[in-house]
Each structure stands twice: as structure tokens, then as C-alpha cells.
N, C-alpha and C. Protein backbone atom coordinates (compact mmCIF):
# COMPACT_ATOMS: atom_id res chain seq x y z
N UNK A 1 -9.51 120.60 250.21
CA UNK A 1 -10.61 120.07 249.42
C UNK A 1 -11.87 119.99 250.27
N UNK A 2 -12.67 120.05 249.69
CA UNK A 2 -14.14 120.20 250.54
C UNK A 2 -14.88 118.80 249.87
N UNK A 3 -15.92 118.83 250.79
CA UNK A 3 -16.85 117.31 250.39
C UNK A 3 -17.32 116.87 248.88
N UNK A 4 -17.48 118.11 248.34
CA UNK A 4 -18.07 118.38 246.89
C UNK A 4 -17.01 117.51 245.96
N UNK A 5 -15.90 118.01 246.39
CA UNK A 5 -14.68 117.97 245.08
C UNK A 5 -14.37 116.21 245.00
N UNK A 6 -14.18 115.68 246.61
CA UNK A 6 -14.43 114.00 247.01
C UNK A 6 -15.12 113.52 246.51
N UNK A 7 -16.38 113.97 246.60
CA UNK A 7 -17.85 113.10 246.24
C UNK A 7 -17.53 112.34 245.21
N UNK A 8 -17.50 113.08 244.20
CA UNK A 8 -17.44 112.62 242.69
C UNK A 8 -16.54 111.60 242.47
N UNK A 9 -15.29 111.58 243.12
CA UNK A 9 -14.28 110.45 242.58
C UNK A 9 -14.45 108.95 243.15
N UNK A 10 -14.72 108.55 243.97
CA UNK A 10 -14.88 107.63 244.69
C UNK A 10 -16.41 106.18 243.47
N UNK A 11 -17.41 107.37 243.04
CA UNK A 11 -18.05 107.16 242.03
C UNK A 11 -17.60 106.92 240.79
N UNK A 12 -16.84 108.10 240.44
CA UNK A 12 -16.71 107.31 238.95
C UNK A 12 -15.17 106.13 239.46
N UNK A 13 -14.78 106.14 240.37
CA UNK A 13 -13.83 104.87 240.60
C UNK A 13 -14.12 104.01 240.18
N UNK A 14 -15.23 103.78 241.27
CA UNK A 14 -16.57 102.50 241.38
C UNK A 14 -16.73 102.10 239.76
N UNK A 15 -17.23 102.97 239.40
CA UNK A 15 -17.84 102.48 237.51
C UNK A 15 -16.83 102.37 236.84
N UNK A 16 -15.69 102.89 236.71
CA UNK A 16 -14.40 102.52 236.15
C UNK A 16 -14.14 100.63 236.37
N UNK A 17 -13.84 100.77 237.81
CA UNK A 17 -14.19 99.31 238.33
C UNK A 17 -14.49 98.59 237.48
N UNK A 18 -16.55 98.86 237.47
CA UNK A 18 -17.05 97.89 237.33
C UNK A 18 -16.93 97.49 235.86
N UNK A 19 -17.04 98.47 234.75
CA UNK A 19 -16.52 98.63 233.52
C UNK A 19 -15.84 97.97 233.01
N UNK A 20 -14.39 97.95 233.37
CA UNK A 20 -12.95 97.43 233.47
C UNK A 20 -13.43 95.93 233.87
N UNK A 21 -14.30 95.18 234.60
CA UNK A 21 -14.62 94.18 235.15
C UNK A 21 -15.25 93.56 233.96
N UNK A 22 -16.31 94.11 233.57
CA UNK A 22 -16.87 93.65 232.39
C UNK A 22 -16.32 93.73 231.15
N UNK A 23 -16.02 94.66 230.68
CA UNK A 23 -15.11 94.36 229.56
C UNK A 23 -13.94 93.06 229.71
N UNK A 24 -13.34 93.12 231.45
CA UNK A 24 -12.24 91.61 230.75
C UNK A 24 -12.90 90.63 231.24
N UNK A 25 -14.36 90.49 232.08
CA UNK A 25 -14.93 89.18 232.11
C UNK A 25 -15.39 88.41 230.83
N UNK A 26 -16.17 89.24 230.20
CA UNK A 26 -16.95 88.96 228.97
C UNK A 26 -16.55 88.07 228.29
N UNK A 27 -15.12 87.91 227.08
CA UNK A 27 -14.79 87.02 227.13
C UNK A 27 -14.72 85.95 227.55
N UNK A 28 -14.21 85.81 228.69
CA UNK A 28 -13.93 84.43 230.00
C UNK A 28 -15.76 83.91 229.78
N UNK A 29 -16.33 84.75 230.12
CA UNK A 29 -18.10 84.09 229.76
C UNK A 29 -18.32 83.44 228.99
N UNK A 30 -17.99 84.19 227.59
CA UNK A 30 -18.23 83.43 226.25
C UNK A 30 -17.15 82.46 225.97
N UNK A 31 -15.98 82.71 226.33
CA UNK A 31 -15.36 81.08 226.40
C UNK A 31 -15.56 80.22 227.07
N UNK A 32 -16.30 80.29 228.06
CA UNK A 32 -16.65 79.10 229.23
C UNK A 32 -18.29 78.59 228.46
N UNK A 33 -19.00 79.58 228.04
CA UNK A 33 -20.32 78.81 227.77
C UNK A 33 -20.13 78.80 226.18
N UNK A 34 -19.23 78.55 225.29
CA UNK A 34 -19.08 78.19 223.72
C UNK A 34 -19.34 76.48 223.76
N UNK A 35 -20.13 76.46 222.70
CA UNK A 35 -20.42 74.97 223.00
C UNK A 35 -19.97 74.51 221.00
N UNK A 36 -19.24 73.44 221.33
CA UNK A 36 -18.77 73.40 219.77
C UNK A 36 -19.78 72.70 219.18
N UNK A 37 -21.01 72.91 217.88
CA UNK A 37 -21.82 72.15 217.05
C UNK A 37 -21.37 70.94 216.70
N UNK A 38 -22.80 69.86 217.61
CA UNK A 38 -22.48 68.13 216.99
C UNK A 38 -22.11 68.29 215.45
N UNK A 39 -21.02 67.64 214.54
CA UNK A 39 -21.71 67.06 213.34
C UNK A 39 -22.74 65.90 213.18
N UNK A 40 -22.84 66.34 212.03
CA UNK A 40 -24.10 65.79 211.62
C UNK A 40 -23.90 63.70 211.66
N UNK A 41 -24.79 63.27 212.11
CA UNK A 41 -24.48 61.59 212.10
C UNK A 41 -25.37 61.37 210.87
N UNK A 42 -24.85 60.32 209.94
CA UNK A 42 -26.16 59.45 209.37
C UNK A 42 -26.04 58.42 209.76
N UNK A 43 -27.58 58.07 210.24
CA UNK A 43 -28.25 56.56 210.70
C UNK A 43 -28.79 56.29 209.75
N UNK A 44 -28.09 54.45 209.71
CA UNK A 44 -29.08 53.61 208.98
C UNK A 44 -30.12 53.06 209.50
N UNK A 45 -31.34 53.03 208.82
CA UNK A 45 -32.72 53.04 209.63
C UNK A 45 -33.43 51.87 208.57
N UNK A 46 -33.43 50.37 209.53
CA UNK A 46 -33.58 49.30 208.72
C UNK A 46 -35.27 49.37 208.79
N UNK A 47 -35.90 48.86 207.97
CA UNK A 47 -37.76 49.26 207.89
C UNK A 47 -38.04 49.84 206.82
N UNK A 48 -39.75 49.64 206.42
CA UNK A 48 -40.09 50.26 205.92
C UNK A 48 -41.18 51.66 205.76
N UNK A 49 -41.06 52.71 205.37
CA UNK A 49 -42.04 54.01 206.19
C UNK A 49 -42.82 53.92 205.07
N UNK A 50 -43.98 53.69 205.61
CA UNK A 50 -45.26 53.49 204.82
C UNK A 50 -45.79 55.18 204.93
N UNK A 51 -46.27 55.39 203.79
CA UNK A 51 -47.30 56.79 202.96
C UNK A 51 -47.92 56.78 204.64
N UNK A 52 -47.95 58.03 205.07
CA UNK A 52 -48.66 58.96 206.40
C UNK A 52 -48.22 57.73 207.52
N UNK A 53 -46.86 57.24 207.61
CA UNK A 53 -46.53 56.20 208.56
C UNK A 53 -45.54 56.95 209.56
N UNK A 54 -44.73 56.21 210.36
CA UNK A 54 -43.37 56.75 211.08
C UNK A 54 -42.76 55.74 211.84
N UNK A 55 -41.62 55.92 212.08
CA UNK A 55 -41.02 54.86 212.54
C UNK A 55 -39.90 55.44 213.63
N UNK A 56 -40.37 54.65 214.99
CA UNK A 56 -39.60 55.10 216.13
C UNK A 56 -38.24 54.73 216.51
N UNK A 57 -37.23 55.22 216.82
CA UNK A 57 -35.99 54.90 216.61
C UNK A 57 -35.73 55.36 218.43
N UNK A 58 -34.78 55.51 218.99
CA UNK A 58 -34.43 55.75 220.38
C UNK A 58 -34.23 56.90 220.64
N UNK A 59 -33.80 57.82 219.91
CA UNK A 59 -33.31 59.37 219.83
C UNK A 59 -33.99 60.33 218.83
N UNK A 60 -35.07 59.33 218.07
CA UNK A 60 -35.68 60.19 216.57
C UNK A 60 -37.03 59.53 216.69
N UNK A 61 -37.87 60.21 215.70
CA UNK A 61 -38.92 59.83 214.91
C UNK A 61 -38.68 60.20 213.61
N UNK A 62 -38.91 59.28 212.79
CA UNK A 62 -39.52 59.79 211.46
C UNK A 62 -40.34 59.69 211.00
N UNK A 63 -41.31 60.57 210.61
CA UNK A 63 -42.51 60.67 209.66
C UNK A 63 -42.30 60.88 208.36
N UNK A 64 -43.65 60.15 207.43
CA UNK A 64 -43.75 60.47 206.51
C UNK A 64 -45.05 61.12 206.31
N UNK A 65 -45.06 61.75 205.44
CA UNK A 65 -46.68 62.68 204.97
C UNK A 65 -46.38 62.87 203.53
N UNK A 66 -47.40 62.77 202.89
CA UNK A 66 -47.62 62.68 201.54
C UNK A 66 -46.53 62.44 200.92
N UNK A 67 -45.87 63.88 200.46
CA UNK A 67 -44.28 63.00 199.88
C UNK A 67 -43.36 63.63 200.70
N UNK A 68 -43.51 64.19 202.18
CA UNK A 68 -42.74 64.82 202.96
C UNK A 68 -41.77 63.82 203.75
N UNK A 69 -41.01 63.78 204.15
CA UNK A 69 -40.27 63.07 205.04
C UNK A 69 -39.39 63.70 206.03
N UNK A 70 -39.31 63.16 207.26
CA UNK A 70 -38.84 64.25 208.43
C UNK A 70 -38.26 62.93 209.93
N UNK A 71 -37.44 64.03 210.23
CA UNK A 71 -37.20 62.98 211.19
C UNK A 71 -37.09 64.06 212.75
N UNK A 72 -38.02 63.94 213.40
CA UNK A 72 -37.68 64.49 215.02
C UNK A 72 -37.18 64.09 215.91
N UNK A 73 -36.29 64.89 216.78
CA UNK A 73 -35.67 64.50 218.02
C UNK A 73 -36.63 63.77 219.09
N UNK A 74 -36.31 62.98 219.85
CA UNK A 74 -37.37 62.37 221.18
C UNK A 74 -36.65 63.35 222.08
N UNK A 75 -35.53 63.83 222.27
CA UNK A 75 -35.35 64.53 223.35
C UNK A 75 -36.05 66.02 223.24
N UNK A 76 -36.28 66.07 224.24
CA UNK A 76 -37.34 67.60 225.25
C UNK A 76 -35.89 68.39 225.24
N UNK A 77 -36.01 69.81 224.82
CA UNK A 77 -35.30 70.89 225.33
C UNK A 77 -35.15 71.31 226.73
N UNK A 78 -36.75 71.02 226.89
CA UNK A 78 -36.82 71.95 228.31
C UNK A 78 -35.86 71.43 229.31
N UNK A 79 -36.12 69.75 229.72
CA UNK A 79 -35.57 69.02 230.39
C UNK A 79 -35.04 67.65 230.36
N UNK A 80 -34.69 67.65 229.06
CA UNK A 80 -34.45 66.21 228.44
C UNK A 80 -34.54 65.19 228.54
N UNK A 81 -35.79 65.32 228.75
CA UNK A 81 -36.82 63.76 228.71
C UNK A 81 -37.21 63.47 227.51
N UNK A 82 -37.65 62.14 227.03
CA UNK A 82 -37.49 61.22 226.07
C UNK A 82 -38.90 61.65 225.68
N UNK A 83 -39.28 61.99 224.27
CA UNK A 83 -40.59 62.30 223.90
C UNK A 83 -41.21 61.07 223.74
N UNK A 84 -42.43 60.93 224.00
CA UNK A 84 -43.33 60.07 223.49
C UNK A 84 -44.13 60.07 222.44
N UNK A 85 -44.50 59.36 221.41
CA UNK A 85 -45.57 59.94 220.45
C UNK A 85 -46.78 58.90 220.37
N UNK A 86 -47.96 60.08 220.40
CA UNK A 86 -49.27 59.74 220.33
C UNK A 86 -49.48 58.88 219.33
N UNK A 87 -49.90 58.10 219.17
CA UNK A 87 -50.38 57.66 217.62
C UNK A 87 -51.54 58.14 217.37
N UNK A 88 -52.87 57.75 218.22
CA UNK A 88 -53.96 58.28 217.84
C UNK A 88 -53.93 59.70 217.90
N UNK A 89 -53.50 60.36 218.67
CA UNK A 89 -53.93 62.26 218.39
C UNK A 89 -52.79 62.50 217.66
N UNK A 90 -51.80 61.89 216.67
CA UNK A 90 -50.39 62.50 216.60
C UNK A 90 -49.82 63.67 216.87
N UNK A 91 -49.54 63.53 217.98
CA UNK A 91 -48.68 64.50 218.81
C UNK A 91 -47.72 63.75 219.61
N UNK A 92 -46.32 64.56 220.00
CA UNK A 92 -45.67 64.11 220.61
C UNK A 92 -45.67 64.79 222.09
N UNK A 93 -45.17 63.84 223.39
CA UNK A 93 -45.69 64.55 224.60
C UNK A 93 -44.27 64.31 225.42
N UNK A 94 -44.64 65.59 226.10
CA UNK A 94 -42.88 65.18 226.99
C UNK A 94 -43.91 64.61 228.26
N UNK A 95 -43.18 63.06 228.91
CA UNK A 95 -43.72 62.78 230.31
C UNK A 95 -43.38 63.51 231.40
N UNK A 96 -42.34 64.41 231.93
CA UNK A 96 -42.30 65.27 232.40
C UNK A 96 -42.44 66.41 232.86
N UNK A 97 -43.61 67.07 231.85
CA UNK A 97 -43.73 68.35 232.30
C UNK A 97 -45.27 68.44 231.44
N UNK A 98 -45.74 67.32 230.37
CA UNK A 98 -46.83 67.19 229.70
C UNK A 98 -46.78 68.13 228.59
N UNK A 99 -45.63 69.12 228.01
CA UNK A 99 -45.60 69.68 226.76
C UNK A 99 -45.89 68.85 226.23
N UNK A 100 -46.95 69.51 224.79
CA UNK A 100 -47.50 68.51 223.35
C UNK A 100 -46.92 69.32 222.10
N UNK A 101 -46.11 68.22 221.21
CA UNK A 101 -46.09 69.10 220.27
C UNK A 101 -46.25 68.55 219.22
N UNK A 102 -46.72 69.74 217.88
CA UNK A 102 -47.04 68.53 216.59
C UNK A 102 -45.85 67.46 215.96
N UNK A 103 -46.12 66.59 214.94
CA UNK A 103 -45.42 66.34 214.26
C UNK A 103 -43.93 66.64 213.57
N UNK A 104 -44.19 68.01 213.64
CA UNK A 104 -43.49 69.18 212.96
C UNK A 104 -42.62 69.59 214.13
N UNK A 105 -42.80 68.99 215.63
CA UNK A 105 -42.43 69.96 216.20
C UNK A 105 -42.39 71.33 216.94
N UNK A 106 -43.39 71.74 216.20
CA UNK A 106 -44.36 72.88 216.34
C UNK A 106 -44.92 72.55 218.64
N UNK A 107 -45.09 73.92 219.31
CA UNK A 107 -45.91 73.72 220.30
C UNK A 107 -46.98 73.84 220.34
């Protein structure tokens, strides 16, 4: 055999390998990072939400707007810090990193 005929196998070994690696890791990945969905909680929320009002709870806000009603998380995605909300500019602000976001949630 000469160098030519070698070359080639040693390569597609390698990618066979790595192939074979990924195909049976993949799984093991997605079973290690599957995260099972909270159900849903209902809180009783003693108060009253006055027309364009909201009411702060430890883990939520809820707003009202005209005849809308909504309730937002206080926790930050980015780094799960406790949102704060503006009253005068209504916006909510993470103290950690100073993201603002609307009402809605919205950035």
C-alpha cells in the first residue's frame, strides 16, 4: 500500500467517530437539559384593582387598563432578579442590569 491508499482511512475513521458520537450523545443532551412545565397555580389576590391601577404581589404584578387585566412576573429572565415597577414612568426595571420593560412586558 502506498501513502495515498492510508490517507483516506484514518479520516473518514475520525468522522465515523465523531458522527457515531453525536448521534448517541444527543439524546443524553436532551435528556439532561428537559425541563418538565410548572403547572399552572391560582393565587388568591385579596384587594381591590382600581380602573388603570395594579397591585404588587411578591412574584407578580397585576395591572389593570381599561377593561384589560394582566398579571406579570417580577422575576428577570436574564438573571433573576426581582423586577421593580415604576409608578410614575410605568415601567418595570430589573436592579441588576437596569433592563426597562413596559407593562406588557414588552423591552
Amino acid at each position: 500500500m502506498n501513502d495515498k491508499e492510508t490517507s483516506g482511512k484514518p479520516l473518514h475513521r475520525r468522522l465515523f467517530i465523531l458522527l457515531g458520537s453525536i448521534i448517541l450523545l444527543y439524546p443524553l443532551y436532551r435528556f439532561i437539559n428537559h425541563r418538565i412545565p410548572r403547572k399552572p397555580k391560582i393565587i388568591e389576590v385579596n384587594g381591590t384593582l382600581k380602573q388603570d391601577g395594579f397591585i404588587i404581589k411578591n412574584d407578580f404584578i397585576i395591572f389593570s387598563q381599561s377593561e384589560d387585566i394582566w398579571a406579570v412576573s417580577r422575576t428577570c429572565t436574564h438573571l433573576g432578579c426581582r423586577l421593580n415597577f415604576k409608578e410614575k414612568e410605568r415601567i418595570l426595571e430589573c436592579p441588576c442590569h437596569q433592563s426597562r420593560f413596559s407593562m406588557q412586558g414588552k423591552v
